[in-house]
C-alpha atoms as a PDB file:
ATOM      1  CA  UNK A   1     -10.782 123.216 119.358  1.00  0.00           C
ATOM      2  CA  UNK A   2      -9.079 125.246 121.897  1.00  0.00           C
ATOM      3  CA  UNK A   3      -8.890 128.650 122.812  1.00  0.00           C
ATOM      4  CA  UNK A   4      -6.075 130.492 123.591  1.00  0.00           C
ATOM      5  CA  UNK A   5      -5.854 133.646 125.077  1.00  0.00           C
ATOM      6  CA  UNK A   6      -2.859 136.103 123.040  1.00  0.00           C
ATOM      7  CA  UNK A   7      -0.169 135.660 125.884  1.00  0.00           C
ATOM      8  CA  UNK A   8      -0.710 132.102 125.240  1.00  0.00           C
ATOM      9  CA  UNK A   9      -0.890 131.766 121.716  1.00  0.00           C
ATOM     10  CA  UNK A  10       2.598 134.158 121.850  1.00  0.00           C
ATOM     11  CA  UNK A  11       4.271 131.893 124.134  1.00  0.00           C
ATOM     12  CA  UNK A  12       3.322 128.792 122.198  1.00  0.00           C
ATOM     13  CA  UNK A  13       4.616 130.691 119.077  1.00  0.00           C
ATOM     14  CA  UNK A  14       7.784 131.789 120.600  1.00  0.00           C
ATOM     15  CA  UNK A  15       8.287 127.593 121.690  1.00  0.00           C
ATOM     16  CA  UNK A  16       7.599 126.401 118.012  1.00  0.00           C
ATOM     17  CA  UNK A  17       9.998 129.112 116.476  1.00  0.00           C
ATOM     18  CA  UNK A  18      12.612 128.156 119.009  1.00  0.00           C
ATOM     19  CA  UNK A  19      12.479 124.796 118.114  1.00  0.00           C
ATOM     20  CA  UNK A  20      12.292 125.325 114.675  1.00  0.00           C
ATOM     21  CA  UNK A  21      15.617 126.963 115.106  1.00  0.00           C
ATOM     22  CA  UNK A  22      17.353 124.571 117.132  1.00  0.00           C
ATOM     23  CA  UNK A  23      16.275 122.436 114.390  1.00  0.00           C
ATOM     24  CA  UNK A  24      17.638 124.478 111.265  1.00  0.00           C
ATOM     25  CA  UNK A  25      21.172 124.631 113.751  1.00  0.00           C
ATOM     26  CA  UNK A  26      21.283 121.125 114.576  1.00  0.00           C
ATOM     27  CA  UNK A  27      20.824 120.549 110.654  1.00  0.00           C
ATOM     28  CA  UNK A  28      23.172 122.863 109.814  1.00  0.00           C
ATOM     29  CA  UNK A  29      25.803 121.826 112.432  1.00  0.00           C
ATOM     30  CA  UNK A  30      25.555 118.185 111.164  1.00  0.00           C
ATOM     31  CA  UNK A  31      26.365 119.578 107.495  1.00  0.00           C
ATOM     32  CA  UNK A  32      29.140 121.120 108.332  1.00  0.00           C
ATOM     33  CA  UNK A  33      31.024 118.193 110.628  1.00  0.00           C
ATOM     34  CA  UNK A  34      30.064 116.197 107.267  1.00  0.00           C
ATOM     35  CA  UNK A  35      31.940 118.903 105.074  1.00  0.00           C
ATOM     36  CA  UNK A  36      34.183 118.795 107.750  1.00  0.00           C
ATOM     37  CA  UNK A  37      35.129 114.992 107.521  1.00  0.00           C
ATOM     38  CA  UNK A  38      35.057 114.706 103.668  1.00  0.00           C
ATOM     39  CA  UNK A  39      37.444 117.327 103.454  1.00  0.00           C
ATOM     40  CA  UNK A  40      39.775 115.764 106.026  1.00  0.00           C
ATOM     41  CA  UNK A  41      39.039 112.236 103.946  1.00  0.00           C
ATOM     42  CA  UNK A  42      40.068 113.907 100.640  1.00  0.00           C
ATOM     43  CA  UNK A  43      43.059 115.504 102.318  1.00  0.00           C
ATOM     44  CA  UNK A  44      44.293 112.151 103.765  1.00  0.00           C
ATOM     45  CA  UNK A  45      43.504 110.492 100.101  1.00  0.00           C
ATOM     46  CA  UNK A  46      45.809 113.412  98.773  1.00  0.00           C
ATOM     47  CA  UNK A  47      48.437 112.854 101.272  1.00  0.00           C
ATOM     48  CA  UNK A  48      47.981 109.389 100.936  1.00  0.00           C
ATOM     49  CA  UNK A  49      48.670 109.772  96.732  1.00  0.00           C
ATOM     50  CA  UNK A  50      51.577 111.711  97.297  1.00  0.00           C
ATOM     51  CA  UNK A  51      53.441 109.675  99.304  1.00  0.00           C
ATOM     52  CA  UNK A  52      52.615 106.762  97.038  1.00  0.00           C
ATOM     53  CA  UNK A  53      54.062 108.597  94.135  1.00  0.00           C
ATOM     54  CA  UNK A  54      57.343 109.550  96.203  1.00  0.00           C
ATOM     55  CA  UNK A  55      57.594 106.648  96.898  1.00  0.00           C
ATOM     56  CA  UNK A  56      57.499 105.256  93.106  1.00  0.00           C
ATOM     57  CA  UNK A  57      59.804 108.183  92.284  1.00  0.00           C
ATOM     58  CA  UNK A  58      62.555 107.252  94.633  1.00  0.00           C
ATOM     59  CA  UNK A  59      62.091 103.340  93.389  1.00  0.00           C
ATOM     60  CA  UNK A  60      62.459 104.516  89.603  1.00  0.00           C
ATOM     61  CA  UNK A  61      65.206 107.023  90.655  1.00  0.00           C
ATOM     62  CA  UNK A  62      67.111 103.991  92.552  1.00  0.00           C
ATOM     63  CA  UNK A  63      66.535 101.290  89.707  1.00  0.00           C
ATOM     64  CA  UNK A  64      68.320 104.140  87.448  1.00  0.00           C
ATOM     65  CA  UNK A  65      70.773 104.788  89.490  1.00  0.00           C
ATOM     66  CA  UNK A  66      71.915 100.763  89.825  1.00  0.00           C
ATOM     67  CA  UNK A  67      71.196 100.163  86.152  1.00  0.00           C
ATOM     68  CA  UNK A  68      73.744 103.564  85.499  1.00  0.00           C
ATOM     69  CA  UNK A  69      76.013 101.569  88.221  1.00  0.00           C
ATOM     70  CA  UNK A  70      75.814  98.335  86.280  1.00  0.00           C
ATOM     71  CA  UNK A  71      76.429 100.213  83.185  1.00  0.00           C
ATOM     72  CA  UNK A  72      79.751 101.890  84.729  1.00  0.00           C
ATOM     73  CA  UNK A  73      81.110  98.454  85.860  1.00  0.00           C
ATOM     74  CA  UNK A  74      80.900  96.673  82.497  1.00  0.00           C
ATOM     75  CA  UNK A  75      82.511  99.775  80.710  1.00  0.00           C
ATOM     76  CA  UNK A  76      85.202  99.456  83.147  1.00  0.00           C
ATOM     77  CA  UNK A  77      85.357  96.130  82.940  1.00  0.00           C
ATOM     78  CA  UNK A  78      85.426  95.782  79.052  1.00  0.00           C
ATOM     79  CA  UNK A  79      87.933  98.685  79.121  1.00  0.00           C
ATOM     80  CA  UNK A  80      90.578  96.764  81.812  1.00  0.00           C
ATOM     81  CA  UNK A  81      90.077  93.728  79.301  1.00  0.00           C
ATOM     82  CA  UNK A  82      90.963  96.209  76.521  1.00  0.00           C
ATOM     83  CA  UNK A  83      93.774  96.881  77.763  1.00  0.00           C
ATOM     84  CA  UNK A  84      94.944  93.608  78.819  1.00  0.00           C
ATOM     85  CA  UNK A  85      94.922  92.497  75.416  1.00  0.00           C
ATOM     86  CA  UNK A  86      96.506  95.554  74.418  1.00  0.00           C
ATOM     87  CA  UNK A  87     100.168  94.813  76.901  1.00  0.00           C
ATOM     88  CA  UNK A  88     102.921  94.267  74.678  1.00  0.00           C
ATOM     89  CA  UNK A  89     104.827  90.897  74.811  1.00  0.00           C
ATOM     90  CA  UNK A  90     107.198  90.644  77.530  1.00  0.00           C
ATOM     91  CA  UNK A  91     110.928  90.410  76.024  1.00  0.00           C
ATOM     92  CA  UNK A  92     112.626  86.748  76.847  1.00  0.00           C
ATOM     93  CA  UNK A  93     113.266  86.212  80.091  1.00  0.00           C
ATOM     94  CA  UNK A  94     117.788  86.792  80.763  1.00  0.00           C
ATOM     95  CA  UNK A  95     118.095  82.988  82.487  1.00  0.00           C
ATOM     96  CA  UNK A  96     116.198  81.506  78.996  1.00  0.00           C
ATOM     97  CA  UNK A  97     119.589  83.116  77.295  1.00  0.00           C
ATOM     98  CA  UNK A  98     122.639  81.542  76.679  1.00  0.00           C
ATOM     99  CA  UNK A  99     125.533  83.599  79.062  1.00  0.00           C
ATOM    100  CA  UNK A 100     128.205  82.737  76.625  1.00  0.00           C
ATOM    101  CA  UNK A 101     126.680  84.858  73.822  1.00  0.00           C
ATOM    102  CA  UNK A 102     126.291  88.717  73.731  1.00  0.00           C
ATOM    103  CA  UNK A 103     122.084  89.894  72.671  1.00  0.00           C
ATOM    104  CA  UNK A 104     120.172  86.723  73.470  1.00  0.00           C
ATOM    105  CA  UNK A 105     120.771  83.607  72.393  1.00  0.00           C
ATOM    106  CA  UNK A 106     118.498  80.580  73.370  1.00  0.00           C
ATOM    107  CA  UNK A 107     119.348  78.132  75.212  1.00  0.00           C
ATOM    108  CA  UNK A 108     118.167  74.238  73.758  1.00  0.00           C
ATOM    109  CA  UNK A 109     119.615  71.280  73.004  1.00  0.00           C
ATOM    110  CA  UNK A 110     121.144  72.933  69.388  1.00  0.00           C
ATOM    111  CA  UNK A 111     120.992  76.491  68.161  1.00  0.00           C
ATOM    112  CA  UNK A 112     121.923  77.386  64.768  1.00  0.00           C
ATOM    113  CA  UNK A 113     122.199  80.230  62.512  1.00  0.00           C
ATOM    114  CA  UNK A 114     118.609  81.556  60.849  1.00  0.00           C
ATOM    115  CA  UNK A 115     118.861  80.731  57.055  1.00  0.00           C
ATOM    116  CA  UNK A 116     121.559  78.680  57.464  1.00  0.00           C
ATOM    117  CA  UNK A 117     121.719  75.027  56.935  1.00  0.00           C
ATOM    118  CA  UNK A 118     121.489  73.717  60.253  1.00  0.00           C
ATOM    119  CA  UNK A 119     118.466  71.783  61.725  1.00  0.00           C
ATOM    120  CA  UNK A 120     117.862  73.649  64.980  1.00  0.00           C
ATOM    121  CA  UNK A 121     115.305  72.934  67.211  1.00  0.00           C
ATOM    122  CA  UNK A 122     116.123  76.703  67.884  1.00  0.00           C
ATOM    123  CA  UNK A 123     116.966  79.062  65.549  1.00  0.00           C
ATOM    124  CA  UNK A 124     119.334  82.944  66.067  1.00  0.00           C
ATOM    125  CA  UNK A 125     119.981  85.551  63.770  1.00  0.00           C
ATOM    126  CA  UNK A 126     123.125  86.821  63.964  1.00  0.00           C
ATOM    127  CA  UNK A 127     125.483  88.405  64.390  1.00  0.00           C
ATOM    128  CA  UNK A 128     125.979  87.476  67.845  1.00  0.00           C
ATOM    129  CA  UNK A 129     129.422  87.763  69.909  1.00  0.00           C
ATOM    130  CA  UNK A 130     131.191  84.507  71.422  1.00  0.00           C
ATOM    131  CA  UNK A 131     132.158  85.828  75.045  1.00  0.00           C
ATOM    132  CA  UNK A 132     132.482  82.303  76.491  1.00  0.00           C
ATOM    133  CA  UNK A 133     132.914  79.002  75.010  1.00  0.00           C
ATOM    134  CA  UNK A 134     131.091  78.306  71.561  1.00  0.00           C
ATOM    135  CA  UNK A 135     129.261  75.676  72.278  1.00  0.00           C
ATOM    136  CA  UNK A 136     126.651  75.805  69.457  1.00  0.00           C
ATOM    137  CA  UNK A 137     129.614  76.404  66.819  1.00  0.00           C
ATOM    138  CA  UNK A 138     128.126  79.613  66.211  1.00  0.00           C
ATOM    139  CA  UNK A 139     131.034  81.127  65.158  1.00  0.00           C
ATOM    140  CA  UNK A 140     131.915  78.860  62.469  1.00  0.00           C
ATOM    141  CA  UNK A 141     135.387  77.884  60.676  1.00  0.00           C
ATOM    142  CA  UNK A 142     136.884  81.438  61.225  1.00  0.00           C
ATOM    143  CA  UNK A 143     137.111  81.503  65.119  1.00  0.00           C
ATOM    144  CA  UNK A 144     136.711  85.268  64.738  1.00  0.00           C
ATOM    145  CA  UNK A 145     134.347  85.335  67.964  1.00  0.00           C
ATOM    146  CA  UNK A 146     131.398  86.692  65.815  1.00  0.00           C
ATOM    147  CA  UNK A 147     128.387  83.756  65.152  1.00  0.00           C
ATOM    148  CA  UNK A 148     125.439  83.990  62.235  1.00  0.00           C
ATOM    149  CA  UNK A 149     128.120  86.564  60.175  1.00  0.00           C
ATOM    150  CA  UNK A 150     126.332  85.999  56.815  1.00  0.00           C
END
């Protein structure tokens, strides 16, 4: 055992509390870095969360969007087949009538009057004005120059 004198035994105190101190700091300072870093780790998890979920958003917001697109498309697209079918028949085409009868008479190897007693292949109802030459003997036995009277 040795003796130390009080200026000694101070000094030596002093030392020990110093380090002691440095100690408790150093502890402390490494506690706080660590706080430090796990709130910059949960902060980059957050950020990292986020930006997965805006980025789901924006695919879910995009998949609606085209599926609304698709959905457009096919309404239009049933509705211009709609109305396709809807288009009224055209009326006979002028050259597929005979010019020597007034209205429109077809032309074909025979015409004759409908509900008469001819044999067609082609059929008109009447009555129809001669303006050229009868050829179809629409007009009948009374050369009045109207066909299909009755």
């Amino acid at each position: 055992m040795t003796w130390l004198d009080s200026a000694s035994a101070k000094k030596l105190l002093d030392q020990r509390s110093a380090e002691a101190a440095a100690k408790a700091a150093a502890e402390k300072a490494a506690a706080d870095k660590a706080a430090a870093d796990k709130a910059a780790a949960d902060k980059a998890a957050a950020d990292q969360a986020a930006a997965a979920q805006a980025a789901a958003d924006k695919a879910a917001a995009d998949a609606a969007a085209a599926a609304k697109a698709a959905a457009d498309k096919a309404a239009a697209d049933a509705a211009a087949q709609a109305q396709a079918k809807v288009v009224p028949a055209a009326p006979p085409a002028q050259n597929a009538c005979d010019p020597n009868y007034s209205g429109c008479v077809p032309i074909a190897s025979d015409v004759d009057c409908a509900g008469g007693s001819g044999n067609g292949p082609a059929y008109v109802r009447g009555p129809v004005t001669v303006i050229g030459t009868d050829i179809y003997q629409l007009d009948g036995n009374d050369n009045d120059g109207i066909g299909c009277e009755r």
